[in-house]
C-alpha atoms as a PDB file:
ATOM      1  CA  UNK A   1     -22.132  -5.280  34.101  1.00  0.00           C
ATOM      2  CA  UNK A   2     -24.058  -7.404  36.595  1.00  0.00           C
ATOM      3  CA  UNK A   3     -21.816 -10.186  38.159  1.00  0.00           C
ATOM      4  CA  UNK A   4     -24.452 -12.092  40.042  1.00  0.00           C
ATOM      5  CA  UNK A   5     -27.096 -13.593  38.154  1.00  0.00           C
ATOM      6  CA  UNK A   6     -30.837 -12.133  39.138  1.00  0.00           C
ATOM      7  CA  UNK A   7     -29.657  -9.570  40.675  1.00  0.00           C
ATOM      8  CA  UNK A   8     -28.967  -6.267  39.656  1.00  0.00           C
ATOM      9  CA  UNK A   9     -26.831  -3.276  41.365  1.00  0.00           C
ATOM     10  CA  UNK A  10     -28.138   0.305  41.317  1.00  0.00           C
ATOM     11  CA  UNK A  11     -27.377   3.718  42.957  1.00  0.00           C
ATOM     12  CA  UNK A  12     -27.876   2.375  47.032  1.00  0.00           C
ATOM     13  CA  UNK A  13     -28.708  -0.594  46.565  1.00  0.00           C
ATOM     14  CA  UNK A  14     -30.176  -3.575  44.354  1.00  0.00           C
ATOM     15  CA  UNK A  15     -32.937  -4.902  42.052  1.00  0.00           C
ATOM     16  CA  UNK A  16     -34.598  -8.362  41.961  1.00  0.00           C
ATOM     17  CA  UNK A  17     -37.404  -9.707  39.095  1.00  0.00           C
ATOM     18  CA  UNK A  18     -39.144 -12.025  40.559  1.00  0.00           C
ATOM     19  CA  UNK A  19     -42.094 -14.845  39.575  1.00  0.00           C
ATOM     20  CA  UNK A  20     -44.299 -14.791  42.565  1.00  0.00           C
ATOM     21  CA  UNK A  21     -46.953 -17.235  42.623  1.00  0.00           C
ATOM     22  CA  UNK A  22     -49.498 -16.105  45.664  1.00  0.00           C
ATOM     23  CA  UNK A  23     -51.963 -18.833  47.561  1.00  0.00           C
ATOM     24  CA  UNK A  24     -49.290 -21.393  48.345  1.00  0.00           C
ATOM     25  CA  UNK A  25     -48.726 -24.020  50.841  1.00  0.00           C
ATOM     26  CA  UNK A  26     -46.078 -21.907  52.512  1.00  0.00           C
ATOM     27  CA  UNK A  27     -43.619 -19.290  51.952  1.00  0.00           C
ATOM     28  CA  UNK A  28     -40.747 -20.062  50.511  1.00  0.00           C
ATOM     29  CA  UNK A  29     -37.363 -18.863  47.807  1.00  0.00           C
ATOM     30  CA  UNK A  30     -37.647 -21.378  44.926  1.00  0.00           C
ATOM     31  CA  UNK A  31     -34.823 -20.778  43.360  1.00  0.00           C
ATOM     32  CA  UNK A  32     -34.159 -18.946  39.957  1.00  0.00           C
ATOM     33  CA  UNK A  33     -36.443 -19.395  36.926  1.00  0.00           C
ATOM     34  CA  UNK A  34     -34.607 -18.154  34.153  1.00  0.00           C
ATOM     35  CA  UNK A  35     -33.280 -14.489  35.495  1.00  0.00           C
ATOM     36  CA  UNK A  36     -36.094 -14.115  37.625  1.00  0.00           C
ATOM     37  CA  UNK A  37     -36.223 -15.659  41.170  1.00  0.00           C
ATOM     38  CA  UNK A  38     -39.001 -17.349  42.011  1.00  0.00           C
ATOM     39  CA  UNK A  39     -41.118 -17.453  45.583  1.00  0.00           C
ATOM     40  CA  UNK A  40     -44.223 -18.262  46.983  1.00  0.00           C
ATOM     41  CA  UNK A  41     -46.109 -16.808  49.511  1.00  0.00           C
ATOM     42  CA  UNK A  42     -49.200 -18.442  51.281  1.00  0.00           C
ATOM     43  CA  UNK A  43     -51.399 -15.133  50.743  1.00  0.00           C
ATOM     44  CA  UNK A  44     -53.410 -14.361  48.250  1.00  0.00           C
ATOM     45  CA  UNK A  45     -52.654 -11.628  45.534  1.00  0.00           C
ATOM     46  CA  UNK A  46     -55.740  -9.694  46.952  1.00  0.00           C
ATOM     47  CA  UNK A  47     -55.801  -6.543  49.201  1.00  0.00           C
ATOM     48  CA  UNK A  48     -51.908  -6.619  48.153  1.00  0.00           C
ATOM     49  CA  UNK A  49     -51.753  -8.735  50.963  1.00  0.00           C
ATOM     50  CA  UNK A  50     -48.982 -11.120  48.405  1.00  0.00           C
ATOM     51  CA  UNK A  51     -47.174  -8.268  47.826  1.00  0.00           C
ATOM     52  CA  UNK A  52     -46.659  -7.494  51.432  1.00  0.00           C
ATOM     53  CA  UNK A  53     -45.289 -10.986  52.056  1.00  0.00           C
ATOM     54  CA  UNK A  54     -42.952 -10.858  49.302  1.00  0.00           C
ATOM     55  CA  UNK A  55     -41.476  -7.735  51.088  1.00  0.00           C
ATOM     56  CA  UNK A  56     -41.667  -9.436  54.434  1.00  0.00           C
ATOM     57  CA  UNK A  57     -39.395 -12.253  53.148  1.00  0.00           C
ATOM     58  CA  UNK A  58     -37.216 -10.420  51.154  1.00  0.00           C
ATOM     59  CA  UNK A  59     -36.664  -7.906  54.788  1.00  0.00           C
ATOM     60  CA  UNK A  60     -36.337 -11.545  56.358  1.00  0.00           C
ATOM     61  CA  UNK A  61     -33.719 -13.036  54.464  1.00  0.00           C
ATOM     62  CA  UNK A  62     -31.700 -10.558  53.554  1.00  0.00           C
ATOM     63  CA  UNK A  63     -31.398  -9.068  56.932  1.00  0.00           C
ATOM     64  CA  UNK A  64     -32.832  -5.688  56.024  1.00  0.00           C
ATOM     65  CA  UNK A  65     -35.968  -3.358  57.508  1.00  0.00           C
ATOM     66  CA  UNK A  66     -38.877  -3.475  55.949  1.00  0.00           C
ATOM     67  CA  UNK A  67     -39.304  -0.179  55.036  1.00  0.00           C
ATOM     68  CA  UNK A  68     -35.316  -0.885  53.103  1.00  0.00           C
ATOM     69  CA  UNK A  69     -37.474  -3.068  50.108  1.00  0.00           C
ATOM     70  CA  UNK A  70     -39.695  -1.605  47.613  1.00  0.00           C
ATOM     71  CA  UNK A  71     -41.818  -3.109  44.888  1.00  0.00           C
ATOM     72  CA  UNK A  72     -41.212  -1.117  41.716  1.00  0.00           C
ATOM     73  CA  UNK A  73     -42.648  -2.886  39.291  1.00  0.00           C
ATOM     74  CA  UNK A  74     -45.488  -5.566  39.166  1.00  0.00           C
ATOM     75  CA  UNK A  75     -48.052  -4.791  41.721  1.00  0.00           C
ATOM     76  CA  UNK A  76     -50.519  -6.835  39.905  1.00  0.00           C
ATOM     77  CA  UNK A  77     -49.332  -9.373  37.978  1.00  0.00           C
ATOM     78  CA  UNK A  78     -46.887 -12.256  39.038  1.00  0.00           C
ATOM     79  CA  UNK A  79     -44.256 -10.817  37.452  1.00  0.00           C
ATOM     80  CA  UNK A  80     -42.528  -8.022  39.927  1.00  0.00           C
ATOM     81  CA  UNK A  81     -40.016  -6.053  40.936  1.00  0.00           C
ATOM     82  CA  UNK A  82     -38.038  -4.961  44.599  1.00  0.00           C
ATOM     83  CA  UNK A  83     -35.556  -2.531  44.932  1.00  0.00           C
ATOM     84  CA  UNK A  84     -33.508  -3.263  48.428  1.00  0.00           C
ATOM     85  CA  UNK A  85     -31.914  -0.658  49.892  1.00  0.00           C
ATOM     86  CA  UNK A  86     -28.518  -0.758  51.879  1.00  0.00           C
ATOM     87  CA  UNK A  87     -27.167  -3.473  50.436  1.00  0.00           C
ATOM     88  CA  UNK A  88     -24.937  -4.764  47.388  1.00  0.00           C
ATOM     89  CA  UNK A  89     -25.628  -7.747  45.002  1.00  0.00           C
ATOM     90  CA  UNK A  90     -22.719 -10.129  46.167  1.00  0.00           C
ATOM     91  CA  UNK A  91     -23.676  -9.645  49.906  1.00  0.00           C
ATOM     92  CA  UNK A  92     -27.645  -9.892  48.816  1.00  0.00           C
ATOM     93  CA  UNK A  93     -26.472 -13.111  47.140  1.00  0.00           C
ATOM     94  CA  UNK A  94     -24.993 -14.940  50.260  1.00  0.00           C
ATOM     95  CA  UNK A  95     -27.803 -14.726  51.875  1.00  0.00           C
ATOM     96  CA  UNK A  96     -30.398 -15.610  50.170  1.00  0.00           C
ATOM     97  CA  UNK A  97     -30.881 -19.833  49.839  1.00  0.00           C
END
């Protein structure tokens, strides 16, 4: 059973769905849209250069490496999914805004 919304726990670690619109104004952690949360990143989706930048803020915020959050799901379409290793959904949670 998954106690904090948008986030779910697995074996190491957690998953997040996300909405990720590329080519914004500036990065940023909208909030949650429905169970997915949704960001923007200032890239664009090509070269995977949005998808990098989703990892980068995801490393940022939640005080992990890099190389600790994986995209799973979604490399080409808006709709994706990180695994974060190292750290549990409550503590993911609290630090995201």
């Amino acid at each position: 059973m998954n106690d904090v919304p948008g986030i779910r726990k697995t074996p190491g670690g957690v998953e997040f769905d996300l909405k990720v619109v590329p080519g914004a104004r500036r990065d940023e952690l909208v909030g949650m849209l429905g169970s997915r949360f949704k960001i923007r990143v200032t890239p664009p989706p090509e070269g995977e250069r949005a998808n990098h930048a989703v990892v980068r803020m995801f490393s940022e915020h939640l005080g992990v490496a890099a190389r600790d959050v994986e995209l799973i799901r979604g490399r080409t379409t808006p709709l994706k999914t990180i695994h974060v290793r190292g750290i549990d959904a409550e503590e993911a949670r609290s630090r995201l805004p």
